[in-house]
Protein backbone atom coordinates (compact mmCIF):
# COMPACT_ATOMS: atom_id res chain seq x y z
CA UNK A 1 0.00 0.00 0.00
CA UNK A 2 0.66 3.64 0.21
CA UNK A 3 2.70 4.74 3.72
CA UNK A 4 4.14 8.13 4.57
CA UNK A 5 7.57 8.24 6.37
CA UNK A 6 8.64 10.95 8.73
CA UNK A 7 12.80 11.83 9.17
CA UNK A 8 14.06 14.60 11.49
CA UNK A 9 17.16 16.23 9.81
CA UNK A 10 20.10 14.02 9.60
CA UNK A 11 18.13 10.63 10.32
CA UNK A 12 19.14 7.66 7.94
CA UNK A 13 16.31 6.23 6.20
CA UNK A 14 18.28 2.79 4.44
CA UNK A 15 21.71 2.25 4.43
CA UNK A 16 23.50 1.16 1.37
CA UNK A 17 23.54 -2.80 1.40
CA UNK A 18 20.04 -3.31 3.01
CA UNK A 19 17.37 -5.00 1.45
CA UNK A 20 15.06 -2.57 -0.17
CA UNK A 21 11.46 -3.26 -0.20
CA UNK A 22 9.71 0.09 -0.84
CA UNK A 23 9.78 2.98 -3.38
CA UNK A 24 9.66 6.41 -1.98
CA UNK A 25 8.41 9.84 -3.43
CA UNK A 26 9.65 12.98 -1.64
CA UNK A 27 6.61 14.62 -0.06
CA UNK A 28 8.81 17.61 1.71
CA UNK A 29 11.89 18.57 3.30
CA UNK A 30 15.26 17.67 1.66
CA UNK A 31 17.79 14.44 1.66
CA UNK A 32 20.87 13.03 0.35
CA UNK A 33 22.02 9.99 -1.76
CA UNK A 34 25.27 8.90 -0.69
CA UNK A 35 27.88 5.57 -1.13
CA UNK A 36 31.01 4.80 0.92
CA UNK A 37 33.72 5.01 -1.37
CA UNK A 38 35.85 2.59 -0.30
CA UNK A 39 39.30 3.60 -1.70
CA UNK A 40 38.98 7.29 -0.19
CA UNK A 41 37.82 5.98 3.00
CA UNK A 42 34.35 8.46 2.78
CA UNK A 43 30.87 9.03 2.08
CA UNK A 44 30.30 10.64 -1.71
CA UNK A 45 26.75 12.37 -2.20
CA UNK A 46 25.20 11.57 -5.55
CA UNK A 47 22.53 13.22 -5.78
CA UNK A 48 20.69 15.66 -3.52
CA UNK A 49 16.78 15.22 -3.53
CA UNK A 50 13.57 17.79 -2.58
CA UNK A 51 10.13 18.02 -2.75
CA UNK A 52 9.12 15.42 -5.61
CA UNK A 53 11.91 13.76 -6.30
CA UNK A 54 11.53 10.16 -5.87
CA UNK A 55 13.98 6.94 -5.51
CA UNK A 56 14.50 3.32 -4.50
CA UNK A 57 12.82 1.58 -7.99
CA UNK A 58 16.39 -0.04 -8.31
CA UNK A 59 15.93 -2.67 -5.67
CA UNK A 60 11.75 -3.35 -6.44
CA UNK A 61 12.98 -3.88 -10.11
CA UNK A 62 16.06 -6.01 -9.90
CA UNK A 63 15.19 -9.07 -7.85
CA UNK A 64 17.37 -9.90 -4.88
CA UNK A 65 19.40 -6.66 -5.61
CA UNK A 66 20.21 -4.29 -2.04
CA UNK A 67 20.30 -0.78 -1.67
CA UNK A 68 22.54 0.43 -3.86
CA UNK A 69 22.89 3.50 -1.73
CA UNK A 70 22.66 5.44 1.61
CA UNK A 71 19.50 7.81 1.67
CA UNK A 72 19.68 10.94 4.68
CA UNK A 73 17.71 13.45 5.63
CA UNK A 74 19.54 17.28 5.34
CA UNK A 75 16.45 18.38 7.05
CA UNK A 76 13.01 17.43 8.19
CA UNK A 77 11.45 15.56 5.67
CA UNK A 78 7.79 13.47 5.04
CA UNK A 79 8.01 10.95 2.12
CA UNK A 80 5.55 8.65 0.50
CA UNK A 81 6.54 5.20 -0.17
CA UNK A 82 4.77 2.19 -2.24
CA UNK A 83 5.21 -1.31 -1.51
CA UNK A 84 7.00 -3.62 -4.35
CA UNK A 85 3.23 -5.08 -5.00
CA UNK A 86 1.22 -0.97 -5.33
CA UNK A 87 4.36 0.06 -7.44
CA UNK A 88 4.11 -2.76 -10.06
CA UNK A 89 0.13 -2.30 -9.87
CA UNK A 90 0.99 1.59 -10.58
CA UNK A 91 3.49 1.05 -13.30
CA UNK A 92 1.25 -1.12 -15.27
CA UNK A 93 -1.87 1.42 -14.55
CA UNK A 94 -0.25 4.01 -15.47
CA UNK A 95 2.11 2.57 -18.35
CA UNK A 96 5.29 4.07 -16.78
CA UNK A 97 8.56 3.88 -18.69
CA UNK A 98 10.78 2.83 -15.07
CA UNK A 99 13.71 1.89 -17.73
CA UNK A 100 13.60 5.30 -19.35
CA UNK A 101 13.50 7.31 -15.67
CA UNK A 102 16.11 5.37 -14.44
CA UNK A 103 18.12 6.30 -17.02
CA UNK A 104 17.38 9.82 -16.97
CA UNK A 105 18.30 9.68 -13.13
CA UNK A 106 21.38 7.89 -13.77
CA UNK A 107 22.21 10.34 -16.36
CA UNK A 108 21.92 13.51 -14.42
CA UNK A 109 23.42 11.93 -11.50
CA UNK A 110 27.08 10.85 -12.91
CA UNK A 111 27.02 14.30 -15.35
CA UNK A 112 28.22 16.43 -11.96
């Protein structure tokens, strides 16, 4: 179903490497996509998200696959998420292109 998700600034919501189970659309407030980059020792942000942004398809699409990523809140923030079973129902309602967001996302995340 449809569940909203509450962070106080600088809460974790998934870490990279956990199983991911739910989609999640940015409702308000503002968060971070980060990965440990293991040869520099630290945490590199990817992407920086806000008000309708949304993330987390990666795991409900690719079977068995973890977070590929750490998602934290950079403020108070209220997000929507969809189980794996309402976001498959939703793509095929609504004819979604997943492959062709994802791509998009990818795209714009790597090109800074």
């Amino acid at each position: 179903g449809l569940h909203f998700h509450s962070l106080k600034k600088d809460e974790v919501l998934f870490y990279e490497g956990e199983p991911g189970r739910d989609f999640f659309i940015v409702y308000a407030g503002t968060l971070v996509i980060s990965q440990y980059d293991i040869q520099n020792g630290r945490e590199v942000i990817l992407k920086k998200l806000k008000k309708d942004d949304n993330f987390g398809e990666i795991a409900l699409l690719v079977p068995g696959m973890p977070r590929t990523a750490t998602v934290k809140a950079t403020d108070d923030a209220l997000l929507l998420s969809l189980d794996e079973d309402t976001f498959k129902s939703f793509m095929r309602l609504t004819q979604l292109d997943v492959n062709r967001i994802m791509k998009q996302d990818m795209m714009s995340t790597f090109e800074k």
